[in-house]
PDB file of N, CA and C in Angstrom:
ATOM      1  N   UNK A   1     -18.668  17.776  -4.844  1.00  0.00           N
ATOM      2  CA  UNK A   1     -18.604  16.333  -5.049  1.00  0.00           C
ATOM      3  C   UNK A   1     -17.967  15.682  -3.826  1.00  0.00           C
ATOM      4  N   UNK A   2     -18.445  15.003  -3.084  1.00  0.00           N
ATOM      5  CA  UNK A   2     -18.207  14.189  -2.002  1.00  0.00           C
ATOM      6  C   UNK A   2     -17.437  12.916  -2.082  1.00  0.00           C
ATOM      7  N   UNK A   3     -16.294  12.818  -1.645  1.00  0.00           N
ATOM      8  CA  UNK A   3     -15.599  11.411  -1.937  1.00  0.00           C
ATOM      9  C   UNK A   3     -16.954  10.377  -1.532  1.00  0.00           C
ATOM     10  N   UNK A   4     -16.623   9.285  -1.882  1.00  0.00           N
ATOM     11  CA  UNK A   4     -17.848   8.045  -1.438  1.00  0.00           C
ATOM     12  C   UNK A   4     -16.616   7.471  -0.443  1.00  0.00           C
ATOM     13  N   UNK A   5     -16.954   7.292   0.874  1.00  0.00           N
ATOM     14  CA  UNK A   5     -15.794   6.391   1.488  1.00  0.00           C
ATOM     15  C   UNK A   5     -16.954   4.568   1.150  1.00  0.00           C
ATOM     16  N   UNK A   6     -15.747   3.891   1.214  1.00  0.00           N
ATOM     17  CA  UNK A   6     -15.565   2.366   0.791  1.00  0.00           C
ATOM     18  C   UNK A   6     -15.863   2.017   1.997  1.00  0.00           C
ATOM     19  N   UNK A   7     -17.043   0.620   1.874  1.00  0.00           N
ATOM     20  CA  UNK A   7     -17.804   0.113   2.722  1.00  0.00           C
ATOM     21  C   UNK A   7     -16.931  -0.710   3.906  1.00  0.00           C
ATOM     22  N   UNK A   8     -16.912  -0.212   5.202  1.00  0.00           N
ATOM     23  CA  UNK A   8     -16.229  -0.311   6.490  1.00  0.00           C
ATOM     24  C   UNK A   8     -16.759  -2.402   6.449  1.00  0.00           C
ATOM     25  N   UNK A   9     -17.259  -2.562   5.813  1.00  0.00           N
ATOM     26  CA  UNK A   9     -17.546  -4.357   6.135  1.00  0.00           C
ATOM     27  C   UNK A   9     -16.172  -4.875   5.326  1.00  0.00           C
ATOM     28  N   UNK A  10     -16.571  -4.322   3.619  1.00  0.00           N
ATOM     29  CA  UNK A  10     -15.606  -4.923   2.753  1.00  0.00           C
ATOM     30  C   UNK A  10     -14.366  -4.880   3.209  1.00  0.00           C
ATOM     31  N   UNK A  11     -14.559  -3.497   3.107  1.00  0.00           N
ATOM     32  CA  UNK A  11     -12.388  -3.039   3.379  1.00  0.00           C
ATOM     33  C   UNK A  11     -11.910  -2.341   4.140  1.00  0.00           C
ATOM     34  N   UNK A  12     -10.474  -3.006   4.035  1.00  0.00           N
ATOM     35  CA  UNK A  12     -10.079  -2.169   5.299  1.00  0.00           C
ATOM     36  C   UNK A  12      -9.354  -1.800   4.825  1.00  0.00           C
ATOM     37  N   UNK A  13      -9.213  -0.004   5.278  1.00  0.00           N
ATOM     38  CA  UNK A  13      -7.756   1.214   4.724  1.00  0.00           C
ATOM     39  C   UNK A  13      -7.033   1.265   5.315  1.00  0.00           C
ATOM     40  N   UNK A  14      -6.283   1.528   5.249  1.00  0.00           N
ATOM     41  CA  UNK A  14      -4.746   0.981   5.946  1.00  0.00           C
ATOM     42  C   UNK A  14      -4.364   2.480   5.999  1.00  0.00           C
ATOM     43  N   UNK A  15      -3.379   2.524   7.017  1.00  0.00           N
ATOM     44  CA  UNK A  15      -2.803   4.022   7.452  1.00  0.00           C
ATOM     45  C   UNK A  15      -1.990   3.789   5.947  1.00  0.00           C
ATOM     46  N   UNK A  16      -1.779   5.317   5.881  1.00  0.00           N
ATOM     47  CA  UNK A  16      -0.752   5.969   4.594  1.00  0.00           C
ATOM     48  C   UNK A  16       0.643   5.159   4.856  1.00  0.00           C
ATOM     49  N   UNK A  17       1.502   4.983   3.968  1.00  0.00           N
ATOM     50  CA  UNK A  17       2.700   4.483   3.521  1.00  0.00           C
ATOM     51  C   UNK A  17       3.229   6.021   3.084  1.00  0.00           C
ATOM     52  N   UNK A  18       4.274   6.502   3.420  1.00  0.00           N
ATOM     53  CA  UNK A  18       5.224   7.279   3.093  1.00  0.00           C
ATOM     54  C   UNK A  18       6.800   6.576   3.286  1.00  0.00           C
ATOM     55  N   UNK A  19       7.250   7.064   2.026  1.00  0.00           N
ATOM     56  CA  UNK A  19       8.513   6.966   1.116  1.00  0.00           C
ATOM     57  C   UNK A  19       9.105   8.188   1.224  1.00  0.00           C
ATOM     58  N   UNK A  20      10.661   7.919   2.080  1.00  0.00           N
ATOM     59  CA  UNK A  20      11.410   8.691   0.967  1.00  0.00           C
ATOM     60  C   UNK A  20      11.783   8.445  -0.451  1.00  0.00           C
ATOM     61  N   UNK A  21      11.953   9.727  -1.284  1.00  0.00           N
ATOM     62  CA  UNK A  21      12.924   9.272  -2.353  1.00  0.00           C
ATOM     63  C   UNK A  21      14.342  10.071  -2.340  1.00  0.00           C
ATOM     64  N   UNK A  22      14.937   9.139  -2.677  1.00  0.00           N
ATOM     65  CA  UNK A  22      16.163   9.553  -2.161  1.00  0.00           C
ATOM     66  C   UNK A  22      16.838  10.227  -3.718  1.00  0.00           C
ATOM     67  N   UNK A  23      18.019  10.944  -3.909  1.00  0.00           N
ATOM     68  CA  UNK A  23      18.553  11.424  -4.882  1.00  0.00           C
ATOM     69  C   UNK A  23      19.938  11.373  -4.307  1.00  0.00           C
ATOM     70  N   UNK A  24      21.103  10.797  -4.862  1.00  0.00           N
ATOM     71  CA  UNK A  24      22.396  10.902  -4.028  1.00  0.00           C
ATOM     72  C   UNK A  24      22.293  10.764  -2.768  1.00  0.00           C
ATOM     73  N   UNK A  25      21.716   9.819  -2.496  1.00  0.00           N
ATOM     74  CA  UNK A  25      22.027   9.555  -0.886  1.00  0.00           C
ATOM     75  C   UNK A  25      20.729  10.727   0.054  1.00  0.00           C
ATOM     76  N   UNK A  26      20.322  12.169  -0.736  1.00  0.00           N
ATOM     77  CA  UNK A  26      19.770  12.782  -0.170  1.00  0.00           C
ATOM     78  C   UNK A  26      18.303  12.425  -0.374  1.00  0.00           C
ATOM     79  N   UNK A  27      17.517  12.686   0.919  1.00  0.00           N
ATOM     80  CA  UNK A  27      16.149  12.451   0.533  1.00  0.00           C
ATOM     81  C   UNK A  27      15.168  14.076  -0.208  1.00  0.00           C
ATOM     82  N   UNK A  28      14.780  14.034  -1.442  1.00  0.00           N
ATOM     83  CA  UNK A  28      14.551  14.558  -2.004  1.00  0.00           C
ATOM     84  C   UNK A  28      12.984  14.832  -2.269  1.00  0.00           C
ATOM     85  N   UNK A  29      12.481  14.184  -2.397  1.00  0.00           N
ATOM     86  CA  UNK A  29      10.528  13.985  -2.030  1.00  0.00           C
ATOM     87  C   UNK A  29      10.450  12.753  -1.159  1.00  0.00           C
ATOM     88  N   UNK A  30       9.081  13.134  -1.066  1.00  0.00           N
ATOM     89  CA  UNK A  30       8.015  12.265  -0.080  1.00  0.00           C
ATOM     90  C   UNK A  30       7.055  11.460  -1.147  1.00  0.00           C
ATOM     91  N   UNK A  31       7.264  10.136  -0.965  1.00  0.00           N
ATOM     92  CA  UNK A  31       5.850   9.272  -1.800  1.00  0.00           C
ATOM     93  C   UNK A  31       4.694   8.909  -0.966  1.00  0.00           C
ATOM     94  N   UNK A  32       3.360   9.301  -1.152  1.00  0.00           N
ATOM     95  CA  UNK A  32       2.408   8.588  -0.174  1.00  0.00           C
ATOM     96  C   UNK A  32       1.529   7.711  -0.798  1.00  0.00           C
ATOM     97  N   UNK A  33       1.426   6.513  -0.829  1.00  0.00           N
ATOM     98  CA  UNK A  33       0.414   5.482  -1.294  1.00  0.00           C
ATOM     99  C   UNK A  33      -0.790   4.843   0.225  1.00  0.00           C
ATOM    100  N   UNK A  34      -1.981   5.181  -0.088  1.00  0.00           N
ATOM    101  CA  UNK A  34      -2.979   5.124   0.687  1.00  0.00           C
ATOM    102  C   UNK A  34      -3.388   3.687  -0.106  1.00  0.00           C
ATOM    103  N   UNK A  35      -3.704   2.249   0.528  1.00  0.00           N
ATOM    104  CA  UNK A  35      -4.100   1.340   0.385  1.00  0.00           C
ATOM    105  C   UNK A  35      -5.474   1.082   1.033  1.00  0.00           C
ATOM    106  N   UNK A  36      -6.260  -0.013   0.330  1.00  0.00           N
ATOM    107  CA  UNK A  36      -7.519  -0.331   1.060  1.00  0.00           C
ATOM    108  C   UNK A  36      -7.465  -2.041  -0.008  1.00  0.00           C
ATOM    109  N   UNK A  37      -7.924  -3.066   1.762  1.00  0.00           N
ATOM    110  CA  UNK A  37      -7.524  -3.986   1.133  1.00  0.00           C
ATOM    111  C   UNK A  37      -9.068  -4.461   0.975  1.00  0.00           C
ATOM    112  N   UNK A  38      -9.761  -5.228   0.142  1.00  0.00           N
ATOM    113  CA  UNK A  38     -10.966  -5.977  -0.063  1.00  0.00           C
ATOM    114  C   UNK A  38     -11.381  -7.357   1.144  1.00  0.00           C
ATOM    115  N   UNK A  39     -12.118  -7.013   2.040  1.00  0.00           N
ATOM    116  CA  UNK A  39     -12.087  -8.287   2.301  1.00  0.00           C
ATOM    117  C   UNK A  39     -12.919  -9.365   1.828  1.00  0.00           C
ATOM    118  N   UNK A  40     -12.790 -10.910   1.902  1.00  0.00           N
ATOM    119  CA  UNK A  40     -13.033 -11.734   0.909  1.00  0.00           C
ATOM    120  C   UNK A  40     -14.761 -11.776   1.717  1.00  0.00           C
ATOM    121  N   UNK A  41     -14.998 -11.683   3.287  1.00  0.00           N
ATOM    122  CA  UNK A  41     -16.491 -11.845   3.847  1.00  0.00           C
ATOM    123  C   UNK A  41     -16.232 -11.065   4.936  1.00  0.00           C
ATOM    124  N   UNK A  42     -17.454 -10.231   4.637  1.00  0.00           N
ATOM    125  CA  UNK A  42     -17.525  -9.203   6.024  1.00  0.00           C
ATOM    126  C   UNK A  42     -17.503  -9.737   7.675  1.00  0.00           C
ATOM    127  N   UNK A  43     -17.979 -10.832   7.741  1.00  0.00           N
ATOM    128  CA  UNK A  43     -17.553 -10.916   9.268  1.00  0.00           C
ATOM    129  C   UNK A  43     -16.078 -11.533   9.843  1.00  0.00           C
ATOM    130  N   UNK A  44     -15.196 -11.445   8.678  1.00  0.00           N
ATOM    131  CA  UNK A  44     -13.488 -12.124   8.775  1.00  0.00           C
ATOM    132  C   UNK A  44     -12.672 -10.029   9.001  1.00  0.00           C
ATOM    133  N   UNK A  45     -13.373  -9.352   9.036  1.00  0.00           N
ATOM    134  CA  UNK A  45     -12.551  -8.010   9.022  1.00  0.00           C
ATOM    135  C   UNK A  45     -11.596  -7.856  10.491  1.00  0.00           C
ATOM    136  N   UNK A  46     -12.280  -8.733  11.804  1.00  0.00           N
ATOM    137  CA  UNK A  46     -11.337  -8.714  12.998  1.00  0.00           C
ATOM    138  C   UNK A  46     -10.581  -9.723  12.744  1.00  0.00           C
ATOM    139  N   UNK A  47     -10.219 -10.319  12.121  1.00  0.00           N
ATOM    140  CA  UNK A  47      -9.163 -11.619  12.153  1.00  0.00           C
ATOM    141  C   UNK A  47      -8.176 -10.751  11.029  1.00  0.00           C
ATOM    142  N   UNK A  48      -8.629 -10.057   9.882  1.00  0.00           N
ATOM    143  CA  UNK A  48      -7.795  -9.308   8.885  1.00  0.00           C
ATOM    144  C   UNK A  48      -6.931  -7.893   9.895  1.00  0.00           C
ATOM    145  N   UNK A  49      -7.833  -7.743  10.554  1.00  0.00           N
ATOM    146  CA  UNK A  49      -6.913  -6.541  11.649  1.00  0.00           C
ATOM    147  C   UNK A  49      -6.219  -6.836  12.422  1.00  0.00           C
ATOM    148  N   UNK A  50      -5.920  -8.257  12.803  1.00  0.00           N
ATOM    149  CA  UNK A  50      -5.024  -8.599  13.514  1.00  0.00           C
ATOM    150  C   UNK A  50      -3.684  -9.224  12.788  1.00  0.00           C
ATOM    151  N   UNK A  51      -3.595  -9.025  11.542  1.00  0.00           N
ATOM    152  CA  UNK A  51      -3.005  -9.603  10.454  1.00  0.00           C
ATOM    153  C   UNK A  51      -2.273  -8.208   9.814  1.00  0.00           C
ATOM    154  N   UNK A  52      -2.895  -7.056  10.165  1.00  0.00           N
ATOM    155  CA  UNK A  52      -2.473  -5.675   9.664  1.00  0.00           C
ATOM    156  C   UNK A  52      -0.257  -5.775  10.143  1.00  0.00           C
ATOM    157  N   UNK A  53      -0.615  -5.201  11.050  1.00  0.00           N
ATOM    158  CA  UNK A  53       0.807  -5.365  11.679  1.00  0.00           C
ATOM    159  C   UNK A  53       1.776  -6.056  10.352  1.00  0.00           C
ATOM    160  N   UNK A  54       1.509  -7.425  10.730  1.00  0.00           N
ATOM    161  CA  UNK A  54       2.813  -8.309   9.583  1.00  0.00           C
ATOM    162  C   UNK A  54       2.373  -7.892   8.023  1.00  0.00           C
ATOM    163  N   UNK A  55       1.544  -7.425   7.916  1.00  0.00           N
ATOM    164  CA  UNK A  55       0.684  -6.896   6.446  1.00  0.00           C
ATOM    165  C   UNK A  55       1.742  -5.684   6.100  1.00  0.00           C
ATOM    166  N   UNK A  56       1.763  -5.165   6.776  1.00  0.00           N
ATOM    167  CA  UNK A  56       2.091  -3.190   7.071  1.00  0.00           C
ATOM    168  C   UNK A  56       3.680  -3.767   6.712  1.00  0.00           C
ATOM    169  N   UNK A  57       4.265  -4.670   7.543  1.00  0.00           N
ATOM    170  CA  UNK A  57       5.858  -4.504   7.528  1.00  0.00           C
ATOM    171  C   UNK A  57       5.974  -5.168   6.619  1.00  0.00           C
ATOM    172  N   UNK A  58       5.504  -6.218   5.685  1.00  0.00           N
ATOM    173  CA  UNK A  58       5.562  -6.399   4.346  1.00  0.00           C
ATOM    174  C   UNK A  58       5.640  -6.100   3.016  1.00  0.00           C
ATOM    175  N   UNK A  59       4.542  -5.283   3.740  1.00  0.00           N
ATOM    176  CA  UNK A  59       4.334  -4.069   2.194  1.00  0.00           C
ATOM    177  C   UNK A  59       5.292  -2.863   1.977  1.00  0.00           C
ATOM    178  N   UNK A  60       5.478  -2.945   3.330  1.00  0.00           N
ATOM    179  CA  UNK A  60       6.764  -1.525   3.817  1.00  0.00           C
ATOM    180  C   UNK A  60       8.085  -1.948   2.788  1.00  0.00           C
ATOM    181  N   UNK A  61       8.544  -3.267   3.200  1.00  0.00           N
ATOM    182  CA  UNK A  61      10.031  -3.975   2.563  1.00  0.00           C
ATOM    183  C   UNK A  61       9.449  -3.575   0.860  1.00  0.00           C
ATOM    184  N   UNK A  62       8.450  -3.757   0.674  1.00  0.00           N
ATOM    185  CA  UNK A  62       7.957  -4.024  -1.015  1.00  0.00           C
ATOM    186  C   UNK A  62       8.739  -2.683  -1.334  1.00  0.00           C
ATOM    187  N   UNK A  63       7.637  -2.030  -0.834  1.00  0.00           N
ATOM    188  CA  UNK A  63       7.684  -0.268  -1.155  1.00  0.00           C
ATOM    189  C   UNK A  63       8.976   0.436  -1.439  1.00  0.00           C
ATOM    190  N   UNK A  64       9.395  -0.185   0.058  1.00  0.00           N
ATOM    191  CA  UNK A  64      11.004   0.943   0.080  1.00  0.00           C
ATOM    192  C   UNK A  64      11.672  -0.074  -1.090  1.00  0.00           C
ATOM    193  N   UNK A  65      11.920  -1.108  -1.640  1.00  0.00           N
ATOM    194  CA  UNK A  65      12.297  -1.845  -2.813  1.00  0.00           C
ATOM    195  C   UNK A  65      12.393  -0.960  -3.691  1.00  0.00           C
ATOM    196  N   UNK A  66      10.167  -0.960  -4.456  1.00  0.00           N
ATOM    197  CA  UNK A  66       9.807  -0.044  -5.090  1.00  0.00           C
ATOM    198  C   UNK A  66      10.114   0.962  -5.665  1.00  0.00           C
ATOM    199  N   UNK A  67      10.412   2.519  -4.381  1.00  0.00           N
ATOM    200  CA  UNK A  67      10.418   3.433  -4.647  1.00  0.00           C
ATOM    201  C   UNK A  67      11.474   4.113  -4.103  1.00  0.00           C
ATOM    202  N   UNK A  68      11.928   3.919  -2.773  1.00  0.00           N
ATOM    203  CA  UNK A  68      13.245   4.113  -2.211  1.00  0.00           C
ATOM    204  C   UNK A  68      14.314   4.109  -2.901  1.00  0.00           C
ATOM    205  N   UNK A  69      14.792   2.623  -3.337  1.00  0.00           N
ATOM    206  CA  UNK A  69      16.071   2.303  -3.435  1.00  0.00           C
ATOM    207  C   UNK A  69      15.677   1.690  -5.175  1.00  0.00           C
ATOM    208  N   UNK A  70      14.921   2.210  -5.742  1.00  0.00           N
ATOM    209  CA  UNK A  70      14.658   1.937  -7.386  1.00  0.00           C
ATOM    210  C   UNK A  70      16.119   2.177  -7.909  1.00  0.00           C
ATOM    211  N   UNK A  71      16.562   1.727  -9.291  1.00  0.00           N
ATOM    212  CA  UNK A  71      17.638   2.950 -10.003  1.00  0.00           C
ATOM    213  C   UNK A  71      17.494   4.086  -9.898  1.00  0.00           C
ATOM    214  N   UNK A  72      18.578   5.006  -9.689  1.00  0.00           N
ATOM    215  CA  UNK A  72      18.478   6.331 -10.000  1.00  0.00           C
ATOM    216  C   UNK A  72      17.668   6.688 -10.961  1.00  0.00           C
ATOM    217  N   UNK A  73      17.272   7.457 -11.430  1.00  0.00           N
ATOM    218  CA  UNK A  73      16.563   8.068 -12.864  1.00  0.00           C
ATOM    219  C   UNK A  73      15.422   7.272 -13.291  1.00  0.00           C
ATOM    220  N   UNK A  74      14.777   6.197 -12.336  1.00  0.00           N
ATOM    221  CA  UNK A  74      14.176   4.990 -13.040  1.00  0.00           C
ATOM    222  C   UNK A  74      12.660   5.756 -12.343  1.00  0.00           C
ATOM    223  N   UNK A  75      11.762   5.647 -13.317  1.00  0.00           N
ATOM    224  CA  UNK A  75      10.306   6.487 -12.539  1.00  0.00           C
ATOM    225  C   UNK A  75       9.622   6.268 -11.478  1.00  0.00           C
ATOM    226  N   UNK A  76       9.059   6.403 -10.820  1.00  0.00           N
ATOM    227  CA  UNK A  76       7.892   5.554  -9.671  1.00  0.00           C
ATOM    228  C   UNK A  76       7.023   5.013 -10.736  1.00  0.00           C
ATOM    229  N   UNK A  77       6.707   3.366 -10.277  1.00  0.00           N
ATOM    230  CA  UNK A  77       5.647   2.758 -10.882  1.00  0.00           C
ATOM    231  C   UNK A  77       4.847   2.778 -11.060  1.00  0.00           C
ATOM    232  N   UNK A  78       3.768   2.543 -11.912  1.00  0.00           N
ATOM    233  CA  UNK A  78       2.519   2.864 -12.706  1.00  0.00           C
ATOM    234  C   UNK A  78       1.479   2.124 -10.757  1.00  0.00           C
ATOM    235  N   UNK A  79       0.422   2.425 -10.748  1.00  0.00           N
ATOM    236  CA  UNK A  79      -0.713   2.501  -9.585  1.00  0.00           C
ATOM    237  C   UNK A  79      -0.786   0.718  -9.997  1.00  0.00           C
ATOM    238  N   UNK A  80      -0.544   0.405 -11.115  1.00  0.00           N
ATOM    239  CA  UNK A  80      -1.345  -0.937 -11.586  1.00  0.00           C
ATOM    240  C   UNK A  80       0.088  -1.850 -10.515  1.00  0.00           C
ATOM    241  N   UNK A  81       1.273  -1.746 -11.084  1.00  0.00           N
ATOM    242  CA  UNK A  81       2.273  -2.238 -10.655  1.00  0.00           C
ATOM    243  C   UNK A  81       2.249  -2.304  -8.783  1.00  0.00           C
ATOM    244  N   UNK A  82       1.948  -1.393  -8.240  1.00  0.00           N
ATOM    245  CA  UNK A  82       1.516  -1.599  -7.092  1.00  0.00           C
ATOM    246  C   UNK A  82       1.004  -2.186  -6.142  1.00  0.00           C
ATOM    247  N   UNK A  83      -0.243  -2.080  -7.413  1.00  0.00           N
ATOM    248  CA  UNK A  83      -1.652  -3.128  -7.159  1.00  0.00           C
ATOM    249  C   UNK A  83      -1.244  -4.440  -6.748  1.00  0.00           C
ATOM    250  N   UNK A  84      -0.454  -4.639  -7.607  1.00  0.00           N
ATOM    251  CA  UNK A  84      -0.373  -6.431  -8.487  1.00  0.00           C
ATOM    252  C   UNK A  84       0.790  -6.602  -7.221  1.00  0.00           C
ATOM    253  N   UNK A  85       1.445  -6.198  -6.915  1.00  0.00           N
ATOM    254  CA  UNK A  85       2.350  -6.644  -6.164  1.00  0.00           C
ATOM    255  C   UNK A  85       2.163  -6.327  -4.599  1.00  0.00           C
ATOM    256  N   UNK A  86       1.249  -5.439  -4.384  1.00  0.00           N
ATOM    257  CA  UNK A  86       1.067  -5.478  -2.513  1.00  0.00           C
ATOM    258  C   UNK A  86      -0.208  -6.592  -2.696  1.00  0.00           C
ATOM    259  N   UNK A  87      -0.733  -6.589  -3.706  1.00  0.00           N
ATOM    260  CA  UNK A  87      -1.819  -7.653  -3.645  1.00  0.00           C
ATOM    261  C   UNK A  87      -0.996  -9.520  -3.358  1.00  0.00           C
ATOM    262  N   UNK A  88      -0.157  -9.611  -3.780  1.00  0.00           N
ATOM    263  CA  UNK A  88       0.685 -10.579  -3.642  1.00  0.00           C
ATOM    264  C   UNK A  88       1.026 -10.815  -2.494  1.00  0.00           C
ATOM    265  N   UNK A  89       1.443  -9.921  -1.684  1.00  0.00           N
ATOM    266  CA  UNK A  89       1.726  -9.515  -0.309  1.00  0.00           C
ATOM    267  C   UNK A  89       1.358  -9.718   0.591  1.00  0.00           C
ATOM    268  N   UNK A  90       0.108  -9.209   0.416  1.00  0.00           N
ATOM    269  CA  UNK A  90      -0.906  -9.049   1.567  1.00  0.00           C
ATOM    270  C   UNK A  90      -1.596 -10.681   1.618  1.00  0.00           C
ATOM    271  N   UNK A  91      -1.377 -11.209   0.444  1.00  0.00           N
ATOM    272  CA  UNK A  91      -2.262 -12.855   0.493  1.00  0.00           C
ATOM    273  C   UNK A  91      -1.343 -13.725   0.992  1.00  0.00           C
ATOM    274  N   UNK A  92       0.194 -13.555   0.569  1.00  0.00           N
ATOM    275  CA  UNK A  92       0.863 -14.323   1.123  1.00  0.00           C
ATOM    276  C   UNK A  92       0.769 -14.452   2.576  1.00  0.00           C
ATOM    277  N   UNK A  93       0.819 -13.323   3.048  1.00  0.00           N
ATOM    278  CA  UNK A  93       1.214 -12.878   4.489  1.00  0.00           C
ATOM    279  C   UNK A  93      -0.714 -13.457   4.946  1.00  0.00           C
ATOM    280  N   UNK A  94      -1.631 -12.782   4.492  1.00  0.00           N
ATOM    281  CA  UNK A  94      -2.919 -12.903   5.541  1.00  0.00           C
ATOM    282  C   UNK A  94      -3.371 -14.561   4.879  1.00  0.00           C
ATOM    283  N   UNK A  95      -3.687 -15.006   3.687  1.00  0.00           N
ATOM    284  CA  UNK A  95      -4.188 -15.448   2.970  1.00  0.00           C
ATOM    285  C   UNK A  95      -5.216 -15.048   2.142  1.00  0.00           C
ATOM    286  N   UNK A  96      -5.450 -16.127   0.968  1.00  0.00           N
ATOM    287  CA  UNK A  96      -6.311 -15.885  -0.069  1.00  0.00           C
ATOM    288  C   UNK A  96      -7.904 -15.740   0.466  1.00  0.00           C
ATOM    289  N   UNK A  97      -8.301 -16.568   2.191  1.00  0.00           N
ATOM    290  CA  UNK A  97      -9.780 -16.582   2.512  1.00  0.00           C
ATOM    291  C   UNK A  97     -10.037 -15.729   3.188  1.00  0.00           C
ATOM    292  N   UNK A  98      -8.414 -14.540   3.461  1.00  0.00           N
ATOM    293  CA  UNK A  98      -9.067 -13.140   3.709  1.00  0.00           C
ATOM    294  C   UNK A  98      -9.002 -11.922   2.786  1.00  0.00           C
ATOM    295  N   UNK A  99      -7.713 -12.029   2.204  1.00  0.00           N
ATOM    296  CA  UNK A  99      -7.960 -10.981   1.316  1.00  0.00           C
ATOM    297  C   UNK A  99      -8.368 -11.321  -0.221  1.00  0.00           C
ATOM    298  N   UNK A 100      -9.250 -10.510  -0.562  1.00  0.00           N
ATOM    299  CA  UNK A 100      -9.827 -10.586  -1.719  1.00  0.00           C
ATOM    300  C   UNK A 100      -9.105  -9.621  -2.996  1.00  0.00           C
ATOM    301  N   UNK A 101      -8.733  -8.417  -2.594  1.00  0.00           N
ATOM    302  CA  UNK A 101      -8.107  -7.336  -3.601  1.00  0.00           C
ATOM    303  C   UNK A 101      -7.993  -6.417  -2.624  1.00  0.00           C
ATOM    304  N   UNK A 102      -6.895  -5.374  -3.410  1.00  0.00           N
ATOM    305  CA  UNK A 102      -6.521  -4.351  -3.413  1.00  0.00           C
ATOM    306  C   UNK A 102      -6.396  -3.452  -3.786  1.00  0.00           C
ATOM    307  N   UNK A 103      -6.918  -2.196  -3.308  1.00  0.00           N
ATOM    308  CA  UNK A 103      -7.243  -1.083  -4.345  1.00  0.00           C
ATOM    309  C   UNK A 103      -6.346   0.048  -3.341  1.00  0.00           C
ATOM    310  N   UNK A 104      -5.661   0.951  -4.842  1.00  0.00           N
ATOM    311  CA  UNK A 104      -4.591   1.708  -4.617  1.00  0.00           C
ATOM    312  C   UNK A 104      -5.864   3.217  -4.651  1.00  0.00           C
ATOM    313  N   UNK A 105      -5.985   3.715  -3.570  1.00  0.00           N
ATOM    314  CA  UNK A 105      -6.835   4.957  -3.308  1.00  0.00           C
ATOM    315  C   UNK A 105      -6.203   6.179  -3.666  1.00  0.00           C
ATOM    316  N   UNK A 106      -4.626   6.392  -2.837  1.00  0.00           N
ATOM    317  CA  UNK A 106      -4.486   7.341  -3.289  1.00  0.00           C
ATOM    318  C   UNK A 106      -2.440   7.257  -3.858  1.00  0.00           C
ATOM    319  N   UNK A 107      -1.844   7.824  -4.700  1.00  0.00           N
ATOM    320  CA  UNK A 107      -0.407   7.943  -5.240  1.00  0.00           C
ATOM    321  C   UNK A 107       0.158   9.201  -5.168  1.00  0.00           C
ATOM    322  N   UNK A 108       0.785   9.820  -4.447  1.00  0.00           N
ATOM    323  CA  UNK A 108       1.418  10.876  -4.662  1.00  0.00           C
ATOM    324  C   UNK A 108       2.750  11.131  -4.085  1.00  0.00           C
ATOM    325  N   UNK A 109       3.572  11.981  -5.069  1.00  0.00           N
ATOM    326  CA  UNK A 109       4.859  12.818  -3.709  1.00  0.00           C
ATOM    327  C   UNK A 109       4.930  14.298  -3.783  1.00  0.00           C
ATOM    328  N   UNK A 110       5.507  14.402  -2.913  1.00  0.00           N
ATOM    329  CA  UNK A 110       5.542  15.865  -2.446  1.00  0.00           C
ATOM    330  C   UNK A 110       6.900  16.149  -2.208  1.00  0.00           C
ATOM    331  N   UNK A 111       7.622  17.289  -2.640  1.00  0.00           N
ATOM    332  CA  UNK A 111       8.694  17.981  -2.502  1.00  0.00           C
ATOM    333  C   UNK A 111       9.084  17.965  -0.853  1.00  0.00           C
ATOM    334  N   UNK A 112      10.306  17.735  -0.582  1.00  0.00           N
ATOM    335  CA  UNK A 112      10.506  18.045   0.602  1.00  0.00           C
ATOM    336  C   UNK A 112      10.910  19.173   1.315  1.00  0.00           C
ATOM    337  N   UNK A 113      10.318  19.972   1.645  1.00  0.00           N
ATOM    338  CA  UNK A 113      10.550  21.513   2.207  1.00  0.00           C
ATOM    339  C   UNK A 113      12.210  21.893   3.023  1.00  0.00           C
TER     340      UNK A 113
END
């Protein structure tokens, strides 16, 4: 079964986001959330890439919020919670006549070796 990659007009994927999570001060796993944002019309995708940058350090502050510095004991958030809130993000920062949605591709952490 072949992933389907997402149409290079619509959206654009954004490099991986990695998280520490921290436990007592120590960093304890790795979170990786892979984003891909919708764009609202395929020929606005070079004006949305030049918008990446302040996009990226936005979503970054969200994240480490998020998942970093959560309560102790408190879970990583549901994919939907994500959604809804880098989607917020990304419109504030680019606008609503470029980004259309956001889709959370990939959620995971990994133990830190």
């Amino acid at each position: 079964a072949r992933k389907k990659r997402l149409s290079q007009n619509r959206y654009y994927t954004m490099k991986p986001f990695t998280l520490p999570l921290l436990d007592k001060g120590v960093v304890v796993e790795h979170f990786t959330l892979v984003v891909a944002m919708e764009i609202t019309e395929e020929g606005r995708r070079p004006e949305l890439a030049m918008q990446i940058p302040r996009i990226r350090d936005a979503m970054y502050q969200l994240l480490l919020r998020m998942v970093t510095f959560r309560r102790r004991g408190s879970p990583i958030p549901d994919v939907d919670a994500f959604k809804v809130r880098l989607r917020k993000v990304a419109i504030h920062v680019a606008g609503e006549e470029l980004v259309k949605d956001i889709l959370v591709q990939q959620a995971f952490s990994r133990p830190v070796r």
